[in-house]
N, C-alpha and C. Protein backbone atom coordinates (compact mmCIF):
# COMPACT_ATOMS: atom_id res chain seq x y z
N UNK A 1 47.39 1.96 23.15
CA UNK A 1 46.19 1.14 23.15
C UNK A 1 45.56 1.09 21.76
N UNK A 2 45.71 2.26 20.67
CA UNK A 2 44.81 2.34 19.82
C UNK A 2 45.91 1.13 18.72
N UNK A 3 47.30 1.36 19.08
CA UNK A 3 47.95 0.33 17.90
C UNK A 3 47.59 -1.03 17.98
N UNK A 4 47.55 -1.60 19.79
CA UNK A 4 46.69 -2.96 19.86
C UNK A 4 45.48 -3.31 19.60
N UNK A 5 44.61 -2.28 19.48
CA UNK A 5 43.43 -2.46 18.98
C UNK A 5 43.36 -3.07 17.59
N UNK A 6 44.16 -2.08 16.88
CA UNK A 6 44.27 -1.87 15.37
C UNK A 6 45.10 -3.10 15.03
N UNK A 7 45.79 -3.77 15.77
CA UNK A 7 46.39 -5.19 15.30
C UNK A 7 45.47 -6.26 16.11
N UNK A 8 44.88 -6.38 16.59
CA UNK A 8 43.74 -7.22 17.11
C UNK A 8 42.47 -7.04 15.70
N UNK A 9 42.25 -6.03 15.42
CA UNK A 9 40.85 -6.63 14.59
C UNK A 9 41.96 -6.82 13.33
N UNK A 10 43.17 -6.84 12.70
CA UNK A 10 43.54 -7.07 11.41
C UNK A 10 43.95 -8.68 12.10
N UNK A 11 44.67 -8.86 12.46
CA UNK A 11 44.29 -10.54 13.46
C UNK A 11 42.94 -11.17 13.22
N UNK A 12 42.15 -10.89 13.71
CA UNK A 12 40.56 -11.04 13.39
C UNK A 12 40.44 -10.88 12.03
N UNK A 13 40.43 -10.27 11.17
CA UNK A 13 40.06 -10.21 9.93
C UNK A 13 41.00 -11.11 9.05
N UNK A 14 42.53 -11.62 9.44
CA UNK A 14 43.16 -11.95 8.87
C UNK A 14 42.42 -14.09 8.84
N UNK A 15 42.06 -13.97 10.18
CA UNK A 15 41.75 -15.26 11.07
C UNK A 15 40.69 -15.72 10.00
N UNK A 16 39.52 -14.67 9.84
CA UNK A 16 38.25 -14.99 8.84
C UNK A 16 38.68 -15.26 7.10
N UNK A 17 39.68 -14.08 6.80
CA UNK A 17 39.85 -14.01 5.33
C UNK A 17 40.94 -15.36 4.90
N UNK A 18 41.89 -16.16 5.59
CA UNK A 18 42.94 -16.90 4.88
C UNK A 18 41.89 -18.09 5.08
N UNK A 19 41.30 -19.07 5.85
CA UNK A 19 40.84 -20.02 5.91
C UNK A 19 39.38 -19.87 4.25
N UNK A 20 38.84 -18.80 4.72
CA UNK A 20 37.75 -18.60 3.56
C UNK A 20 38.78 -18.75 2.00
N UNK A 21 39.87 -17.96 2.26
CA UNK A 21 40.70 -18.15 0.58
C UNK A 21 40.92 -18.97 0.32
N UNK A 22 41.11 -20.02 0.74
CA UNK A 22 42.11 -21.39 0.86
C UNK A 22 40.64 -22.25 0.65
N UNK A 23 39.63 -21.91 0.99
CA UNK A 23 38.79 -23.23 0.39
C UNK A 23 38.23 -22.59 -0.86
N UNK A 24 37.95 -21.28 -1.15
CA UNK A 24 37.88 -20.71 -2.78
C UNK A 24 39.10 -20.89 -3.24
N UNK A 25 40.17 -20.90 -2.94
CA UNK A 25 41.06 -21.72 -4.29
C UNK A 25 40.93 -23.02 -3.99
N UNK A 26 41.12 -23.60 -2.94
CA UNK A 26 40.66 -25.03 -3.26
C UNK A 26 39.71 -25.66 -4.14
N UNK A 27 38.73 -24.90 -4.32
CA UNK A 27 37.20 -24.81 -5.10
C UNK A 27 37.30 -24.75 -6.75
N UNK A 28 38.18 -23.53 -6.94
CA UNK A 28 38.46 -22.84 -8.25
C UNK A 28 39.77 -23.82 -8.88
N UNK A 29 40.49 -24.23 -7.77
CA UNK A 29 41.44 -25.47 -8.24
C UNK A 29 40.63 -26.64 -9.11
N UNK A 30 39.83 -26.88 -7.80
CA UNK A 30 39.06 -28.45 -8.47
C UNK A 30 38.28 -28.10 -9.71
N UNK A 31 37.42 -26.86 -9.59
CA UNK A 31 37.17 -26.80 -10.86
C UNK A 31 37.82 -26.62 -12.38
N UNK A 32 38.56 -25.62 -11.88
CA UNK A 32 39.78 -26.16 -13.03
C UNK A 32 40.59 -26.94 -13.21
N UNK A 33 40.73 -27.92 -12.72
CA UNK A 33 41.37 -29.44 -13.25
C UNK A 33 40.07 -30.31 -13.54
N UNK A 34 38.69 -30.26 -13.02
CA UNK A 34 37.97 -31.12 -13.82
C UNK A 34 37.81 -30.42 -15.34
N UNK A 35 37.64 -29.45 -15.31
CA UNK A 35 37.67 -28.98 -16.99
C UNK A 35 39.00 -29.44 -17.85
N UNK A 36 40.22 -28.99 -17.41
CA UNK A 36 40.92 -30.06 -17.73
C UNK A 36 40.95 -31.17 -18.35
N UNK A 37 40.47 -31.74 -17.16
CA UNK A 37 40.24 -33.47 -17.50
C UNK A 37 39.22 -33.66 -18.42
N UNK A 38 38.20 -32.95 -18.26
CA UNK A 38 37.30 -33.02 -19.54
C UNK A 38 37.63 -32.50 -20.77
N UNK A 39 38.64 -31.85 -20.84
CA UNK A 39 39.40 -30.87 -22.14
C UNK A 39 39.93 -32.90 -22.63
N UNK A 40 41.04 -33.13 -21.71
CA UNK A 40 41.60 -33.88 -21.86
C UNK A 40 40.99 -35.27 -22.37
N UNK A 41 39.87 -35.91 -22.06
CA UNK A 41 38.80 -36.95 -21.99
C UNK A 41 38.72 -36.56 -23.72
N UNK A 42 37.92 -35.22 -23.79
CA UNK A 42 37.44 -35.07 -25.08
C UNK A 42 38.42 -34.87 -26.03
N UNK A 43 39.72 -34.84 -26.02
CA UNK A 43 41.21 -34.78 -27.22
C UNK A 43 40.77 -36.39 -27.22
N UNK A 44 41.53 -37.19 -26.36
CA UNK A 44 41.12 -38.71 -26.24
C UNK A 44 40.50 -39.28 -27.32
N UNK A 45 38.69 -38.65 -26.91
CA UNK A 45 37.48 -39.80 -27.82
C UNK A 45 37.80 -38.96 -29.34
N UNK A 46 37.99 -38.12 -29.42
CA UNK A 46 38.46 -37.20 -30.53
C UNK A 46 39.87 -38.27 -31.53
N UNK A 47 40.33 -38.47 -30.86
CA UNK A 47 41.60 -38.92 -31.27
C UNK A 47 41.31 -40.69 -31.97
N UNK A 48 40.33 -41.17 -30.56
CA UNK A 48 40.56 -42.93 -31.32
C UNK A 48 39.12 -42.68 -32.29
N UNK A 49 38.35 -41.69 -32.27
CA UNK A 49 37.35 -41.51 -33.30
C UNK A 49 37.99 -41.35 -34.68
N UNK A 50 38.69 -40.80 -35.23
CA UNK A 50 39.05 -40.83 -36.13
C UNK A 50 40.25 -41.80 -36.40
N UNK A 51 40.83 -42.24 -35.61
CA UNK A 51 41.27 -43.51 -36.05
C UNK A 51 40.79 -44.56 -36.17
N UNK A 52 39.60 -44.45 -35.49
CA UNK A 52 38.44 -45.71 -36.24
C UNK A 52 38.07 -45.69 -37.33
N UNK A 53 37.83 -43.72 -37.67
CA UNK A 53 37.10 -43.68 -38.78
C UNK A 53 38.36 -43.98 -40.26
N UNK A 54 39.51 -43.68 -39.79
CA UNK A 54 40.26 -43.99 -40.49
C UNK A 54 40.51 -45.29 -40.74
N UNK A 55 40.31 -46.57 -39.98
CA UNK A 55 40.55 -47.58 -40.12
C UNK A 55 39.61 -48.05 -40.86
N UNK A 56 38.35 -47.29 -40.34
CA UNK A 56 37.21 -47.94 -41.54
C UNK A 56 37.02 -47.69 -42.89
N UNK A 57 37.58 -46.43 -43.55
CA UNK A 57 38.08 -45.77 -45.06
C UNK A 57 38.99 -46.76 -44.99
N UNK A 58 40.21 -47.09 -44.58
CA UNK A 58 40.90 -48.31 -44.96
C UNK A 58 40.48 -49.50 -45.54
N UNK A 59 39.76 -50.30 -44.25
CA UNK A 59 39.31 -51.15 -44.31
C UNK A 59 38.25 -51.37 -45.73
N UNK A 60 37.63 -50.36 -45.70
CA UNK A 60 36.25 -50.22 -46.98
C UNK A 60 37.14 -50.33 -48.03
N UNK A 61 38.16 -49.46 -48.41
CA UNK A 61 39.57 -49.40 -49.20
C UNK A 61 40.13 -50.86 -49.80
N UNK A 62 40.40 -51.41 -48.93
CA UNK A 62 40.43 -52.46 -48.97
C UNK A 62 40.25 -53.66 -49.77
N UNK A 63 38.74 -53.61 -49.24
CA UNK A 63 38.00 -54.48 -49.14
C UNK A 63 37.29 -54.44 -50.43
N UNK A 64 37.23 -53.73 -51.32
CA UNK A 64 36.58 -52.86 -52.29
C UNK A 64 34.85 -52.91 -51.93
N UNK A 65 34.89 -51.82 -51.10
CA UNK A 65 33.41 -51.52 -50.62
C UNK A 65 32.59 -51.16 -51.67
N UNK A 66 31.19 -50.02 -51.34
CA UNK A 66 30.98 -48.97 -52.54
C UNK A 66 32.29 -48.27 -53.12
N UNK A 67 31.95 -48.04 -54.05
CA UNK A 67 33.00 -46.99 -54.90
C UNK A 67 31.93 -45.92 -54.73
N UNK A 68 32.01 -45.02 -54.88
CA UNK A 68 31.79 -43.24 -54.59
C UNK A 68 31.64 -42.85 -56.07
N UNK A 69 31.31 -43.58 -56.94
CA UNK A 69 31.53 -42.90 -58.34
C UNK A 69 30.19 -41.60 -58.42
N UNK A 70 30.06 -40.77 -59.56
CA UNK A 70 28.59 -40.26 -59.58
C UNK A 70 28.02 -40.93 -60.51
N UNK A 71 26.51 -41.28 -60.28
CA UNK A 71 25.72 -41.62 -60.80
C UNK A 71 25.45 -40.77 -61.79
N UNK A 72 25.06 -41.41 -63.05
CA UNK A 72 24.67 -40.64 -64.39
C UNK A 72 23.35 -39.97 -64.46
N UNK A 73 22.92 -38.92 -64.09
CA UNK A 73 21.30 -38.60 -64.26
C UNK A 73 21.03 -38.68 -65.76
N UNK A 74 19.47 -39.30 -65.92
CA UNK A 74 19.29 -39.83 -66.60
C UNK A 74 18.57 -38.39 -67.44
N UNK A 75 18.01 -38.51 -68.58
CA UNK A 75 17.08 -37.23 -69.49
C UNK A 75 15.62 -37.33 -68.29
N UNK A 76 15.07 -35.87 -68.45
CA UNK A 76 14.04 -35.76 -68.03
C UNK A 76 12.68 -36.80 -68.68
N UNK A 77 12.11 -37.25 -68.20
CA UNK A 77 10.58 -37.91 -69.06
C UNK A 77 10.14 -36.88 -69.74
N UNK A 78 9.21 -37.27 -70.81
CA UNK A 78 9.15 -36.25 -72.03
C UNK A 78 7.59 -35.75 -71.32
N UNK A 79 7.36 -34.37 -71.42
CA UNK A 79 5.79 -33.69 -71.02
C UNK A 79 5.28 -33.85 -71.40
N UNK A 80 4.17 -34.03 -70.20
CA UNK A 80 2.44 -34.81 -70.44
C UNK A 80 1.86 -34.11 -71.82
N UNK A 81 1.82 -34.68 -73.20
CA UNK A 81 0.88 -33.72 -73.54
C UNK A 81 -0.51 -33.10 -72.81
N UNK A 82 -1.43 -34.36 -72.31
CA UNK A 82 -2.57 -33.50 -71.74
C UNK A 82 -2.14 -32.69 -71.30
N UNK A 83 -1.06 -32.78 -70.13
CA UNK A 83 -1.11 -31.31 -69.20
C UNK A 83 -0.76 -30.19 -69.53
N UNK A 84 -0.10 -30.14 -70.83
CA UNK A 84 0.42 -28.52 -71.55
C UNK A 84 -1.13 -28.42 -72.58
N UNK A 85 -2.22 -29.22 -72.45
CA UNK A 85 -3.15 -29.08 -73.39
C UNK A 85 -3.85 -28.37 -72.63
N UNK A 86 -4.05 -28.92 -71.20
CA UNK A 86 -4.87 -28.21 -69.83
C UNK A 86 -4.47 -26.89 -69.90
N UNK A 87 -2.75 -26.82 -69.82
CA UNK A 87 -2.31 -25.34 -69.06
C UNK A 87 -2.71 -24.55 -70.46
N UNK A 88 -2.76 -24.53 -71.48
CA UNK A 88 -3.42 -23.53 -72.66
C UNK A 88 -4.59 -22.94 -72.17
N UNK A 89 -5.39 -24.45 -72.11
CA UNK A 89 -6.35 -24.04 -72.06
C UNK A 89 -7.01 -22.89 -70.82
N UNK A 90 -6.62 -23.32 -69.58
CA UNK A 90 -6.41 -22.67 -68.51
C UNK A 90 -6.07 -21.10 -69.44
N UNK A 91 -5.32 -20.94 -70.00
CA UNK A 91 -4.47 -19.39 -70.14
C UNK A 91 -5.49 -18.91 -70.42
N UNK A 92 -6.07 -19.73 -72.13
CA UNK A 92 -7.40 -19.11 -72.78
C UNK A 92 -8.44 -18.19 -71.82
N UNK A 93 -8.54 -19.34 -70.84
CA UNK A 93 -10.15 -18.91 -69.86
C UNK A 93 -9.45 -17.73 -68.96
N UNK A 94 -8.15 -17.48 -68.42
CA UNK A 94 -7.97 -16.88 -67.52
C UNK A 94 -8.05 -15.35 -68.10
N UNK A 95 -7.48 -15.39 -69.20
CA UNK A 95 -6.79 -14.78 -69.79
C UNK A 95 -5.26 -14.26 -69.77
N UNK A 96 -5.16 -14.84 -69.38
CA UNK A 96 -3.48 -14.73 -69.24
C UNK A 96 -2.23 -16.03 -68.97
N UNK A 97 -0.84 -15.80 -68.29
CA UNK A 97 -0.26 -16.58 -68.33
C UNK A 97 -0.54 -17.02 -67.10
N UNK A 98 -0.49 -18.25 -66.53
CA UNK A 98 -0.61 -18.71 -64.97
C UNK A 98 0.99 -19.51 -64.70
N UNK A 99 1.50 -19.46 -65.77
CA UNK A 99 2.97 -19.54 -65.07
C UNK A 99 4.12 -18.74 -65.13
């Protein structure tokens, strides 16, 4: 009696645990193939993105767009006299340097 017992509740427990597994992998399936697909989606826009962007360096190429050269910076403007007349003076009164 005690061995039918003992295969009656693993029966029972077996009855509860395979139906519950089978919809958590069903679950853990779907979720891992939508990541997937979203792995997959995002190689995709990844992929014709830079072949746009490549078509458009072409195209600009081309076309003779901007050129990319560097611009020449020019000499600084020459200093205010007043304002190096101010900052003296400033030192005088402070007594010291203020810069």
């Amino acid at each position: 009696m005690r061995a039918i017992w003992t295969l009656l509740k693993v029966v029972i427990g077996l009855a509860l645990v395979i139906p519950i597994s089978i919809i958590v992998l069903a679950t853990a399936l779907g979720i891992l193939g939508t990541l997937i697909g979203i792995a997959i989606l995002s190689l995709k826009v990844v992929v014709l993105a830079l072949i746009g962007y490549g078509m458009f360096r072409l195209l600009a190429r081309l076309l003779g767009g901007p050129k990319s050269t560097p611009q020449r910076i020019e000499s600084l403007p020459p200093v205010d006299p007043h304002y190096e007349a101010a900052m003296r003076e400033l030192d005088r009164e402070l007594g010291g340097t203020s810069r």
